[in-house]
Structure formats: structure tokens, C-alpha cells
PDB file of N, CA and C in Angstrom:
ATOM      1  N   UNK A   1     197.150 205.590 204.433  1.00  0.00           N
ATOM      2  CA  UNK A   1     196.190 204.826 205.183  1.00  0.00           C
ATOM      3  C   UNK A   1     196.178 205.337 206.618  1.00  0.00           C
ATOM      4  N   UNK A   2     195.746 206.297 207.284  1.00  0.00           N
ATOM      5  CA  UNK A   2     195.747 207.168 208.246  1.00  0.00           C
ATOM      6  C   UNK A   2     194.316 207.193 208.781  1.00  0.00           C
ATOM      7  N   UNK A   3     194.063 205.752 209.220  1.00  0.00           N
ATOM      8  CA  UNK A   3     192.232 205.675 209.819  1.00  0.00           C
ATOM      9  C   UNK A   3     191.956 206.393 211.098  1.00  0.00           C
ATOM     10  N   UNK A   4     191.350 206.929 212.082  1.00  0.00           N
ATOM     11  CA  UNK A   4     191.071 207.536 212.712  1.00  0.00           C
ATOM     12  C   UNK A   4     191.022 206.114 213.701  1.00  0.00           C
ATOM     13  N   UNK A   5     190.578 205.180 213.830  1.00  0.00           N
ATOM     14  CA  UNK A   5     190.744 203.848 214.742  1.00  0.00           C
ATOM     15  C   UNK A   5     192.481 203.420 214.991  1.00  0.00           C
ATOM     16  N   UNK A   6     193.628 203.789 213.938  1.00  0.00           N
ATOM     17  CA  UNK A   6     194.698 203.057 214.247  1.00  0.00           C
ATOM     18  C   UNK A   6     195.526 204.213 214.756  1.00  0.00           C
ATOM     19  N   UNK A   7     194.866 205.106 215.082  1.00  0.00           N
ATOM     20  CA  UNK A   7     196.046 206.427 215.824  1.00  0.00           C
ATOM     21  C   UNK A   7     196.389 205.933 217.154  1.00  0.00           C
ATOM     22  N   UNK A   8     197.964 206.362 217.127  1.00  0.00           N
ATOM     23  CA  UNK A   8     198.350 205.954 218.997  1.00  0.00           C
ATOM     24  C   UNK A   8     198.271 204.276 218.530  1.00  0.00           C
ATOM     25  N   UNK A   9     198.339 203.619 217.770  1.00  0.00           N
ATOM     26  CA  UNK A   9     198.797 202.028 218.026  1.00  0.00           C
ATOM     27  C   UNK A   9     199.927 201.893 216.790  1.00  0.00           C
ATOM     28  N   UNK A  10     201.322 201.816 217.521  1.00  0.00           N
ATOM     29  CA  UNK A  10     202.362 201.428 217.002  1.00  0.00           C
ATOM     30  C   UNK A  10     202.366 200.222 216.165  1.00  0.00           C
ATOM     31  N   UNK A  11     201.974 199.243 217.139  1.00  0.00           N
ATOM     32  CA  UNK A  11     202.027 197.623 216.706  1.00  0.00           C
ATOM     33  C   UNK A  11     201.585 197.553 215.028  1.00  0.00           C
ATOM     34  N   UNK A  12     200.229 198.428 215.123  1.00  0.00           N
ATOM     35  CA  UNK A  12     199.573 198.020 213.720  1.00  0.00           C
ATOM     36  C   UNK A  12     200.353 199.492 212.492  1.00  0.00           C
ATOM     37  N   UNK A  13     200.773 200.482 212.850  1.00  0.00           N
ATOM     38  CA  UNK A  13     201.479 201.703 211.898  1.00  0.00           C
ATOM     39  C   UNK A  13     202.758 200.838 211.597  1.00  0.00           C
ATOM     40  N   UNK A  14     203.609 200.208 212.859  1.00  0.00           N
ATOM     41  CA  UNK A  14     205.011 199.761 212.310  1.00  0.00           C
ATOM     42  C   UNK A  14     204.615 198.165 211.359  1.00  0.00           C
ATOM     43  N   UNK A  15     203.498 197.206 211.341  1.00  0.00           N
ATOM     44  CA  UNK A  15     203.275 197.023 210.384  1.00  0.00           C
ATOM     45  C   UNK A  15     202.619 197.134 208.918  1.00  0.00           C
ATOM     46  N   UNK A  16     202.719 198.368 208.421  1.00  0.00           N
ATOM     47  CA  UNK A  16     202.655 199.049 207.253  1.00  0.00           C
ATOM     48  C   UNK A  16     203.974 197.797 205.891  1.00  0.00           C
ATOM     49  N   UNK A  17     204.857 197.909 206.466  1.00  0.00           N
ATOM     50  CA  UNK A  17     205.582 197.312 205.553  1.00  0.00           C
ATOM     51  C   UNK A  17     205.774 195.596 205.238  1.00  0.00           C
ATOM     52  N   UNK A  18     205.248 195.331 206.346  1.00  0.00           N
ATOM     53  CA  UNK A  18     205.087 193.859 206.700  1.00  0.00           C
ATOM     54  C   UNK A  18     203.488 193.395 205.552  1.00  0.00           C
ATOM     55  N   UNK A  19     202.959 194.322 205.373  1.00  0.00           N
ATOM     56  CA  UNK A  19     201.481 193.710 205.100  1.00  0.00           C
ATOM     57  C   UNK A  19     201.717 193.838 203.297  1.00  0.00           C
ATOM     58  N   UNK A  20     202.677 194.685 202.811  1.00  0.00           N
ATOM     59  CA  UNK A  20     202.696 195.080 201.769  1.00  0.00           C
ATOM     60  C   UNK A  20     203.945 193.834 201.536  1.00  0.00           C
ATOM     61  N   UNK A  21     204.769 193.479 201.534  1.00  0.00           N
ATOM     62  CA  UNK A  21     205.598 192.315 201.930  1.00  0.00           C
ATOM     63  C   UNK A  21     204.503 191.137 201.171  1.00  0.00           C
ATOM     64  N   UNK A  22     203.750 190.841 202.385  1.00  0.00           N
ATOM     65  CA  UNK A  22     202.529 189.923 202.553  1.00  0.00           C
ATOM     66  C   UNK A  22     201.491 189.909 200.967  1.00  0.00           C
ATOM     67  N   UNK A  23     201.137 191.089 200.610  1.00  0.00           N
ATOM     68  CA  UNK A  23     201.141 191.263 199.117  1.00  0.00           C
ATOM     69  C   UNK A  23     201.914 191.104 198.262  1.00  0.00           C
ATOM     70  N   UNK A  24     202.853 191.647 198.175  1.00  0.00           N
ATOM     71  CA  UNK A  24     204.094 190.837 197.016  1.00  0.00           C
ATOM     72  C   UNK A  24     204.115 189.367 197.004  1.00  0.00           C
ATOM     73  N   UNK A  25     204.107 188.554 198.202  1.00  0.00           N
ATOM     74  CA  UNK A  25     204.562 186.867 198.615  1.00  0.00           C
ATOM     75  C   UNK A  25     203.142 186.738 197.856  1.00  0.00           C
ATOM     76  N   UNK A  26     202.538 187.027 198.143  1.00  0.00           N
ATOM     77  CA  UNK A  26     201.261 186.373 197.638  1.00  0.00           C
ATOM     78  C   UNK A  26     201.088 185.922 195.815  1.00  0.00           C
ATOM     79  N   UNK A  27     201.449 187.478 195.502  1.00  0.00           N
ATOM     80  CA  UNK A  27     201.092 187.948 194.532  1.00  0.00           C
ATOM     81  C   UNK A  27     202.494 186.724 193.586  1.00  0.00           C
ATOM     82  N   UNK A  28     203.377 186.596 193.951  1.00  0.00           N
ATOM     83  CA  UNK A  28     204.510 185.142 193.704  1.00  0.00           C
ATOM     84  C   UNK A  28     204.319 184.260 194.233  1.00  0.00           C
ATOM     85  N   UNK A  29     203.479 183.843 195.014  1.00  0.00           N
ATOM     86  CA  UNK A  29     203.128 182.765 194.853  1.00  0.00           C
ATOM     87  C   UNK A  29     202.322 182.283 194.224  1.00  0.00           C
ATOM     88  N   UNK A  30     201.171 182.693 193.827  1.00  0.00           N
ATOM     89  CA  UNK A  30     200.539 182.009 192.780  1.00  0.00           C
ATOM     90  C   UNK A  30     200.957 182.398 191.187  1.00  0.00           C
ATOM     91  N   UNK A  31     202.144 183.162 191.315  1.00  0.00           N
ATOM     92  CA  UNK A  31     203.192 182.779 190.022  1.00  0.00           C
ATOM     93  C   UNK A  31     204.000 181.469 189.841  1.00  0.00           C
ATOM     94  N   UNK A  32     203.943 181.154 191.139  1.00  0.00           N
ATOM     95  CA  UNK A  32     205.038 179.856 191.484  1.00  0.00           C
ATOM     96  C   UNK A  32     204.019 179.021 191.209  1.00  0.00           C
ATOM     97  N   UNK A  33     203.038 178.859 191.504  1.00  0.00           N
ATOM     98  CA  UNK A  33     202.124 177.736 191.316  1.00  0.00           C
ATOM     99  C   UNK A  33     201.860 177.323 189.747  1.00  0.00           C
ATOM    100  N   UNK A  34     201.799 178.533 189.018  1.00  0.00           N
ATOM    101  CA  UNK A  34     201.753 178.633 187.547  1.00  0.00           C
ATOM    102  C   UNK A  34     202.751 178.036 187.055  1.00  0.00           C
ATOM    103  N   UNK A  35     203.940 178.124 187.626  1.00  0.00           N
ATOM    104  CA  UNK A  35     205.037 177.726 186.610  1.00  0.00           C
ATOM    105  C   UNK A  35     204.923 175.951 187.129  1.00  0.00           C
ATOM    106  N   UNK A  36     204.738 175.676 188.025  1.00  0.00           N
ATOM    107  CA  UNK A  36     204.696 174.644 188.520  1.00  0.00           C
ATOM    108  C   UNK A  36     203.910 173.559 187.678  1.00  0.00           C
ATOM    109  N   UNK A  37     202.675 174.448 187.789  1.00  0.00           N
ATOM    110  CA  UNK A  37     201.580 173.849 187.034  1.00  0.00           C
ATOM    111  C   UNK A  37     201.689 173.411 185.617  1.00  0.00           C
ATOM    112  N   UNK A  38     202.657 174.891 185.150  1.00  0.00           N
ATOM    113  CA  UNK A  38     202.852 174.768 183.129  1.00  0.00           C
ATOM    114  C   UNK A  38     203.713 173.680 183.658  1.00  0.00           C
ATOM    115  N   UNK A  39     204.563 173.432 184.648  1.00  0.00           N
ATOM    116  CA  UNK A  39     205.750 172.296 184.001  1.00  0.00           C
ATOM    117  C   UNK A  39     206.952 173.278 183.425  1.00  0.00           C
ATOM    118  N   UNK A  40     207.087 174.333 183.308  1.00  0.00           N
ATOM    119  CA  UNK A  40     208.093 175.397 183.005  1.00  0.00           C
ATOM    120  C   UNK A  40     209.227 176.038 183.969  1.00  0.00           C
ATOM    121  N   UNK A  41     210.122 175.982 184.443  1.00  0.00           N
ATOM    122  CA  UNK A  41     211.047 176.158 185.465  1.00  0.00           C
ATOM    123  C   UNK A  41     210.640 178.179 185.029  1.00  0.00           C
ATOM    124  N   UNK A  42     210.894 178.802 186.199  1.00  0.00           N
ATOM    125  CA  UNK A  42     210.661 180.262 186.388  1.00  0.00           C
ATOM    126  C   UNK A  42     211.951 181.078 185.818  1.00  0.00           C
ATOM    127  N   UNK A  43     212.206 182.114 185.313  1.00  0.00           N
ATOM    128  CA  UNK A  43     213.414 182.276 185.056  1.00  0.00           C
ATOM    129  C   UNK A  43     214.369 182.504 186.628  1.00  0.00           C
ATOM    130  N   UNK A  44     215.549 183.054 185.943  1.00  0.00           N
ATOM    131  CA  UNK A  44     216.380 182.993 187.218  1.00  0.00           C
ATOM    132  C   UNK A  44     216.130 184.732 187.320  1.00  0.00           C
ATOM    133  N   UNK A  45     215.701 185.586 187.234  1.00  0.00           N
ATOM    134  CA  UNK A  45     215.784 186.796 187.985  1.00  0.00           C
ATOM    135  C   UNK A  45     214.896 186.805 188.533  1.00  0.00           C
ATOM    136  N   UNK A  46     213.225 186.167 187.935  1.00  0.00           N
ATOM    137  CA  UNK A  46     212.572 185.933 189.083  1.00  0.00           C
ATOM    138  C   UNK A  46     212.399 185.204 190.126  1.00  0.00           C
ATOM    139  N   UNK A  47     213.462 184.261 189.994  1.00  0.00           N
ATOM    140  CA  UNK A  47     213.786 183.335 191.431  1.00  0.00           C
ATOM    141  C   UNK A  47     214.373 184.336 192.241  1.00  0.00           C
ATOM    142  N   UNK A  48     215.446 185.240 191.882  1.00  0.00           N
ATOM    143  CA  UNK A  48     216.085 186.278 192.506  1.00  0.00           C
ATOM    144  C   UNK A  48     215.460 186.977 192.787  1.00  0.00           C
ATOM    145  N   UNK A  49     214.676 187.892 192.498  1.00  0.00           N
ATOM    146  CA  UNK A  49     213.510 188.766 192.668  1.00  0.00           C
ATOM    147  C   UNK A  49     213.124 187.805 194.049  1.00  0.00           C
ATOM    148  N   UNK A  50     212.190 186.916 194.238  1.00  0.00           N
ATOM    149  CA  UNK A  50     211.574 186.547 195.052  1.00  0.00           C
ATOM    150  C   UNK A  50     212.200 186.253 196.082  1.00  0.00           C
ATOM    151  N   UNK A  51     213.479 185.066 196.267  1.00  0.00           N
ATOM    152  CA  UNK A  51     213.934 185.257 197.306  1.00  0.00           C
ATOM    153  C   UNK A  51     214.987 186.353 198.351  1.00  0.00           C
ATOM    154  N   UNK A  52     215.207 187.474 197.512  1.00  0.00           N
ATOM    155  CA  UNK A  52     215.509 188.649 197.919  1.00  0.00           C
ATOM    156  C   UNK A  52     214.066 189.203 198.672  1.00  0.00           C
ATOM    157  N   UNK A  53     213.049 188.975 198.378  1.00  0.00           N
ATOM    158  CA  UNK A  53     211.764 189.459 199.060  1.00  0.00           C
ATOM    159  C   UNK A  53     211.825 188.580 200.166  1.00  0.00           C
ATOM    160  N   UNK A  54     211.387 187.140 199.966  1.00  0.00           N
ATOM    161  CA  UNK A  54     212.107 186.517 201.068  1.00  0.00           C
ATOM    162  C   UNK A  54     212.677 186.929 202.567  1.00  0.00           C
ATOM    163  N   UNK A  55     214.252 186.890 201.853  1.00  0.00           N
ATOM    164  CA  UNK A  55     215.023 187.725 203.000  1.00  0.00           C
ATOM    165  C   UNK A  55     214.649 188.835 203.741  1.00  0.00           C
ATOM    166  N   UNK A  56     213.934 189.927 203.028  1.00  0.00           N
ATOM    167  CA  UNK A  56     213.425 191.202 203.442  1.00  0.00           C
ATOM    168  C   UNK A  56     212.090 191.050 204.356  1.00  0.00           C
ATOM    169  N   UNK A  57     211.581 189.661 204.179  1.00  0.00           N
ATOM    170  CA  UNK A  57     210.610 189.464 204.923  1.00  0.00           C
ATOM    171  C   UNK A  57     211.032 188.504 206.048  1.00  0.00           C
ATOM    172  N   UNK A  58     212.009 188.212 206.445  1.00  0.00           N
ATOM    173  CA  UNK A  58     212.519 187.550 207.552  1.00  0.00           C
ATOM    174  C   UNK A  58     213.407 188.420 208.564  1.00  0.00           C
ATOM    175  N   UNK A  59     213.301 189.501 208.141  1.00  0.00           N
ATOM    176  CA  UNK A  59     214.398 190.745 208.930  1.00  0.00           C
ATOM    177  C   UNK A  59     213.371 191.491 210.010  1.00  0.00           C
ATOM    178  N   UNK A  60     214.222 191.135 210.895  1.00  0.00           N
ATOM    179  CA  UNK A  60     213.171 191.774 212.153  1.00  0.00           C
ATOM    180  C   UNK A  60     212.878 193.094 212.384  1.00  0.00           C
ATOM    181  N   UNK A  61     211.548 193.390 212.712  1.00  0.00           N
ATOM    182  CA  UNK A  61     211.047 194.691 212.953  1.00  0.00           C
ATOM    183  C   UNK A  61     210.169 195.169 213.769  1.00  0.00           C
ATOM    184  N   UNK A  62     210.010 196.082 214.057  1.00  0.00           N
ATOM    185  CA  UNK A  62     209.267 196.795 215.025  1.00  0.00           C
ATOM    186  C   UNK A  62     207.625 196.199 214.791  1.00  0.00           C
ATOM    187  N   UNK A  63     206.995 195.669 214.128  1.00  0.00           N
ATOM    188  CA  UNK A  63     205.398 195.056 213.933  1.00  0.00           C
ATOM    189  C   UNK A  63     205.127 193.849 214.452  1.00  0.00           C
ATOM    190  N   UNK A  64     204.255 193.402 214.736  1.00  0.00           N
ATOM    191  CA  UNK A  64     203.793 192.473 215.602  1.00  0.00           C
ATOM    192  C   UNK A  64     203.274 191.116 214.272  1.00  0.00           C
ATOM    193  N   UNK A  65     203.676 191.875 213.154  1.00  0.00           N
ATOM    194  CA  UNK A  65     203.259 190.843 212.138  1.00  0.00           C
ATOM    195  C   UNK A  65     204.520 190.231 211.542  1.00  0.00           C
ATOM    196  N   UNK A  66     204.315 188.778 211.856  1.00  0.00           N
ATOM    197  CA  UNK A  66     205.647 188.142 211.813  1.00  0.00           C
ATOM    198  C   UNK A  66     204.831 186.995 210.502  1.00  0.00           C
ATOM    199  N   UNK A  67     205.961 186.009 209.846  1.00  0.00           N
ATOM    200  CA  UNK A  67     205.834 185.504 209.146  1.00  0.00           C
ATOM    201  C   UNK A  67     206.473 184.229 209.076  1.00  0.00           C
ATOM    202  N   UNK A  68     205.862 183.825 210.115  1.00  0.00           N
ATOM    203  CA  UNK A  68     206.388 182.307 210.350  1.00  0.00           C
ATOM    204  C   UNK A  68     206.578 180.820 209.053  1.00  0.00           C
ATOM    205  N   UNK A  69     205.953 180.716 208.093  1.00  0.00           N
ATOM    206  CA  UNK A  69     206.003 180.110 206.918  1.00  0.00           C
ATOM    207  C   UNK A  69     206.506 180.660 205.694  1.00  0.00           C
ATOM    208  N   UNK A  70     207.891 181.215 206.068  1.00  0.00           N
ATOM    209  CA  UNK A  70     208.544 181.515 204.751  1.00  0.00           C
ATOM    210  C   UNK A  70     209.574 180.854 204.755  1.00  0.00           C
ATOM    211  N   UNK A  71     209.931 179.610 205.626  1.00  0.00           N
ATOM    212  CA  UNK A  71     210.577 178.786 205.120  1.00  0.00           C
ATOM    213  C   UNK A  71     210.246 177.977 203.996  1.00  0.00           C
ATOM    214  N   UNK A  72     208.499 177.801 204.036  1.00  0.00           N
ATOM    215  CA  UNK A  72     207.807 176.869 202.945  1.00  0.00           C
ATOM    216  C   UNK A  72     207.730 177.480 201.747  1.00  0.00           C
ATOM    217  N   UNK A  73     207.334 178.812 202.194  1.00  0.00           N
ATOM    218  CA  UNK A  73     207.499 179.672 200.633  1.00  0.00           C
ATOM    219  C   UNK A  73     209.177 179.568 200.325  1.00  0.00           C
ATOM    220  N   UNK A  74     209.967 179.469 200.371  1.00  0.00           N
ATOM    221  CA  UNK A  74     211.212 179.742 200.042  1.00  0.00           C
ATOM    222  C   UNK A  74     211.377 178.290 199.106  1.00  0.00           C
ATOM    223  N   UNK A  75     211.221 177.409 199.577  1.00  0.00           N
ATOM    224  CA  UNK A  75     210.769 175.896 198.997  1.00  0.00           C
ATOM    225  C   UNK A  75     209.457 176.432 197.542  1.00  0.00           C
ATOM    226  N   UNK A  76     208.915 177.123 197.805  1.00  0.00           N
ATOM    227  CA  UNK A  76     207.833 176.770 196.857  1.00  0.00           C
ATOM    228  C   UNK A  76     209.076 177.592 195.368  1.00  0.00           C
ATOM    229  N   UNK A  77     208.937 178.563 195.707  1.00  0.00           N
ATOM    230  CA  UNK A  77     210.092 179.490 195.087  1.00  0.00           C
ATOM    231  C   UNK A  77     211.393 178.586 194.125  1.00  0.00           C
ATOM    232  N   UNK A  78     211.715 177.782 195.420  1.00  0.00           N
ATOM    233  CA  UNK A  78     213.008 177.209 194.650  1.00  0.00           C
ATOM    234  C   UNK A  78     212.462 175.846 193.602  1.00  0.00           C
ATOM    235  N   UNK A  79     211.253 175.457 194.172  1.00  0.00           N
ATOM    236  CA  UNK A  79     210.812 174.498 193.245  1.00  0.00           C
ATOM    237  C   UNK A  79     209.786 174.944 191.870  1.00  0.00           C
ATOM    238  N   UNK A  80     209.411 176.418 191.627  1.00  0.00           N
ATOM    239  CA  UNK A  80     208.909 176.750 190.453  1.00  0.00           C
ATOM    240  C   UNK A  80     210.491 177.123 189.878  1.00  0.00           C
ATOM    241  N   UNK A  81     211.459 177.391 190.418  1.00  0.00           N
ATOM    242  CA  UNK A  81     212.642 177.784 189.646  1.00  0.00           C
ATOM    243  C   UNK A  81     212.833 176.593 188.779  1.00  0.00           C
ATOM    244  N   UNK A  82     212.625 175.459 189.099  1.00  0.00           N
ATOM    245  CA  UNK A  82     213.380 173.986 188.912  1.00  0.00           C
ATOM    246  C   UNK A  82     212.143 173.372 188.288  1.00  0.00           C
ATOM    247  N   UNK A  83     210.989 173.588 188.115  1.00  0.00           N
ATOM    248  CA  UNK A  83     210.388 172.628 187.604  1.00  0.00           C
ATOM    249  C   UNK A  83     210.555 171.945 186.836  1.00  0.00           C
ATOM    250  N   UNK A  84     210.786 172.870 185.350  1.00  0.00           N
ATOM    251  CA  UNK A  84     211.350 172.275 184.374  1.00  0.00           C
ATOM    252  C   UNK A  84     211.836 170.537 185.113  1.00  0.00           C
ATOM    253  N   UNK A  85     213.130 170.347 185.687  1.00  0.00           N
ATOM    254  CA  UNK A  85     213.638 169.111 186.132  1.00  0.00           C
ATOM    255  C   UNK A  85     212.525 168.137 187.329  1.00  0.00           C
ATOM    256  N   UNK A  86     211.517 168.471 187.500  1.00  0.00           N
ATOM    257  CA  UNK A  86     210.214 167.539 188.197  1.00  0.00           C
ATOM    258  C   UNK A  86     210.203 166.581 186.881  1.00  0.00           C
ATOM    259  N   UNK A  87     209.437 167.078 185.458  1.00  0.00           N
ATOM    260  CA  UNK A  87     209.095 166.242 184.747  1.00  0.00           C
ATOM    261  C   UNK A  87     210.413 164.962 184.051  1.00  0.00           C
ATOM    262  N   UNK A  88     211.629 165.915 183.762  1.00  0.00           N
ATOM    263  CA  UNK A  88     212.201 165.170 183.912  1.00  0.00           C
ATOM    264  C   UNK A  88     213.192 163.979 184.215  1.00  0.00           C
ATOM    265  N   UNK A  89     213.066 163.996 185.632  1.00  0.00           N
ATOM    266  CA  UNK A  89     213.952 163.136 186.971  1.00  0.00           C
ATOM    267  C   UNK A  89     213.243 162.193 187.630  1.00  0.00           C
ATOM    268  N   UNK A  90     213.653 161.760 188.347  1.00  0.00           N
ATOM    269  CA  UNK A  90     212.715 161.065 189.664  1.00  0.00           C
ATOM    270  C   UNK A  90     212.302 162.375 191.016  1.00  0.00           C
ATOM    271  N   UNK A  91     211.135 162.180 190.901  1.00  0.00           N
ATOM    272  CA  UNK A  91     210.311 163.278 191.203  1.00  0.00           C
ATOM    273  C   UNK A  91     210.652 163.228 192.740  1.00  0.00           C
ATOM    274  N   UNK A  92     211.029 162.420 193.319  1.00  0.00           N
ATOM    275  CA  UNK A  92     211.394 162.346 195.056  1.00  0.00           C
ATOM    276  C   UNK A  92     212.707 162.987 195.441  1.00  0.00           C
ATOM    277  N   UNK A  93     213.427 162.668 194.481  1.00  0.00           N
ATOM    278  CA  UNK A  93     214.700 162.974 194.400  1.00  0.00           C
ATOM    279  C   UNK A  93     214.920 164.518 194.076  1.00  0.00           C
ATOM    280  N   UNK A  94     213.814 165.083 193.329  1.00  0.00           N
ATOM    281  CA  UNK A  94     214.437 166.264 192.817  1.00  0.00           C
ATOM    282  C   UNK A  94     212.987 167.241 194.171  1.00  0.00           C
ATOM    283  N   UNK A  95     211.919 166.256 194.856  1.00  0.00           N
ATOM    284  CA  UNK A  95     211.549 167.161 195.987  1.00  0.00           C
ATOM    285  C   UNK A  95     212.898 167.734 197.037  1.00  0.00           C
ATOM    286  N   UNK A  96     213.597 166.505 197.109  1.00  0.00           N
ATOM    287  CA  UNK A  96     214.170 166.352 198.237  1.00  0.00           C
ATOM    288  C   UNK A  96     215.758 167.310 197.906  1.00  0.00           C
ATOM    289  N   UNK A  97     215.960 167.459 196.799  1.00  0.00           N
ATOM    290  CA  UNK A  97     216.787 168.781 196.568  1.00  0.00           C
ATOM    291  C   UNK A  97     216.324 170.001 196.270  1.00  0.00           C
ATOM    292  N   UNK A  98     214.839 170.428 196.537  1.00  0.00           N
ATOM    293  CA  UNK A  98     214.113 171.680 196.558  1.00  0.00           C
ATOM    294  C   UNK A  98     214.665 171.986 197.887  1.00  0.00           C
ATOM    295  N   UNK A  99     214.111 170.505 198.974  1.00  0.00           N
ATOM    296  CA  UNK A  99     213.922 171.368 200.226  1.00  0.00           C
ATOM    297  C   UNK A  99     215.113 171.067 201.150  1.00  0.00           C
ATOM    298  N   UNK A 100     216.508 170.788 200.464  1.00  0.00           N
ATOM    299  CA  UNK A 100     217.753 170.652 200.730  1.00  0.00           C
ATOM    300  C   UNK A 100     218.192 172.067 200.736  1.00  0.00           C
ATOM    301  N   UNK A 101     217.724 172.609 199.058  1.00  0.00           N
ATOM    302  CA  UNK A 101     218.250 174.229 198.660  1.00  0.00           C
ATOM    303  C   UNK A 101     217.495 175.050 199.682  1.00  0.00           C
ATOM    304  N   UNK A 102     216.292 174.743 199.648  1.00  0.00           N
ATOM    305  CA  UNK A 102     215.893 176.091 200.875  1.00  0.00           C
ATOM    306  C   UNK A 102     215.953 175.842 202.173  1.00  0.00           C
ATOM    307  N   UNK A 103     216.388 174.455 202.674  1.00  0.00           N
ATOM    308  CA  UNK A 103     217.043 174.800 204.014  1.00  0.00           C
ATOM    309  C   UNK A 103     218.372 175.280 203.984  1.00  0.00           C
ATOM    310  N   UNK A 104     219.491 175.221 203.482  1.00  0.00           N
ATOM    311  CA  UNK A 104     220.759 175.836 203.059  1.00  0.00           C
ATOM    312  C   UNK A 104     219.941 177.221 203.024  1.00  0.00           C
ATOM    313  N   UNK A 105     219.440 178.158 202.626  1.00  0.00           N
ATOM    314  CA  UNK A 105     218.978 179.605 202.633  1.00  0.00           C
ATOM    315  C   UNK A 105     218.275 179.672 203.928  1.00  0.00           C
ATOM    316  N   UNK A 106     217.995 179.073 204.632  1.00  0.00           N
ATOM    317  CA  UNK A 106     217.534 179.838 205.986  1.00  0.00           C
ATOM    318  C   UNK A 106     218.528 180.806 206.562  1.00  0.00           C
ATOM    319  N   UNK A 107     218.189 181.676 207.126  1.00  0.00           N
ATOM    320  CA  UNK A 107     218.617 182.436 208.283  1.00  0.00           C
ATOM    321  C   UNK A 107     219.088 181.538 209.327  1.00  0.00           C
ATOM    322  N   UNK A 108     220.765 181.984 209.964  1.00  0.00           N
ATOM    323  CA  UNK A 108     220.834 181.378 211.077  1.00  0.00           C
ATOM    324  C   UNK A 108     219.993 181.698 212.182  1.00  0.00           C
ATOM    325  N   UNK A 109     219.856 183.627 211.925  1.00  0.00           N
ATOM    326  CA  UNK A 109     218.829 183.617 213.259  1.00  0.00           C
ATOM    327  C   UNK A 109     217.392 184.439 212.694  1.00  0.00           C
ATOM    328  N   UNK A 110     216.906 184.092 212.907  1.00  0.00           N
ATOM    329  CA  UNK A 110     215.154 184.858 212.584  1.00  0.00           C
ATOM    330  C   UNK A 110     214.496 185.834 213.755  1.00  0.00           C
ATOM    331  N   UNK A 111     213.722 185.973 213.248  1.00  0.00           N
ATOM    332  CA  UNK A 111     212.742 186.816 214.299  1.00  0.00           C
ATOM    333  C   UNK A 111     212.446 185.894 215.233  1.00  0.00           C
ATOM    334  N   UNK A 112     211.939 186.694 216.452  1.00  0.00           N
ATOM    335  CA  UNK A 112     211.386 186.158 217.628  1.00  0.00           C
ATOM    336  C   UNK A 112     209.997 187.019 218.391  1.00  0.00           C
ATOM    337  N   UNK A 113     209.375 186.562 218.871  1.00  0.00           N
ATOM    338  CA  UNK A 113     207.933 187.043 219.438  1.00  0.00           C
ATOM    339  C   UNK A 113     208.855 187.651 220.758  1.00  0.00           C
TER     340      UNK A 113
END
């Protein structure tokens, strides 16, 4: 992808990897929504799979494209892992240990502008 408009601008070449990132999350999240939707918990390598992407997308870098809502995706992630247990628990109870598990996985420190 070598346009004749993005020569000489760092900001937008050093995010090359950030945008492709941004495609993968996407492209799992509306896997997550699916499993959500069937009512089917996700297997566990693709919970692994994803939040290993995750992580790789919270590691700071030289691009100006940052990704401030992957704490929520990390939540969406851990709750297609678990669905399966939505249908059968008390449904508040088992939100509120989605977004127990993915605050325990935050980063102590993240990116910064």
C-alpha cells in the first residue's frame, strides 16, 4: 500500500499494523456476537486466539492510531467464551463476572497520547 499521498508521513506508514489489528478485532467480533447470539460459549482457543490479539493491540507504538475500547472488547470476548452459562445462571451475576474477568486482564499500564 505505497500511495503517492502518504509518502514522508510516518504517523499514517507506522500505522500499517494497527489498522490490520483493527481488522482482525472486527472480524471477532462479530464472531463473538454469533456465539452470543447461538447461546453457545466459543471454544477456548478461540478465546485465546482473541485475547492474545487483544494484548497485541494494547502494546504501544509508533502510530497515532490508538485503541481506546479494548477494554470493552476484551469483555465482549470473555462473555462469548461463557455464554453457554448466560442461559443457564442468573444473568446479572454471570454479567458481572464477565466484566470482573476482563478487568483482572487489563494492562497495568497502556498507551498514552
Amino acid at each position: 500500500m505505497d500511495c503517492e499521498w502518504r509518502r514522508g508521513r510516518p504517523a499514517i506508514d507506522n500505522a500499517n499494523s494497527r489498522v490490520q489489528q483493527l481488522q482482525k478485532l472486527g472480524a471477532a467480533g462479530l464472531e463473538a456476537l454469533q456465539y452470543l447470539h447461538s447461546g453457545k460459549s466459543a471454544p477456548g482457543d478461540w478465546k485465546a486466539a482473541q485475547l492474545e490479539l487483544v494484548t497485541q493491540a494494547e502494546k504501544p507504538d509508533t502510530s497515532a492510531l490508538k485503541l481506546p475500547w479494548l477494554g470493552s472488547y476484551r469483555a465482549l470476548i470473555l462473555a462469548a467464551a461463557d455464554a453457554g452459562a448466560a442461559k443457564s445462571g442468573n444473568a446479572d451475576e454471570w454479567k458481572q463476572k464477565v466484566l470482573n474477568d476482563a478487568a483482572k486482564n487489563e494492562p497495568k499500564q497502556k498507551y498514552t497520547w
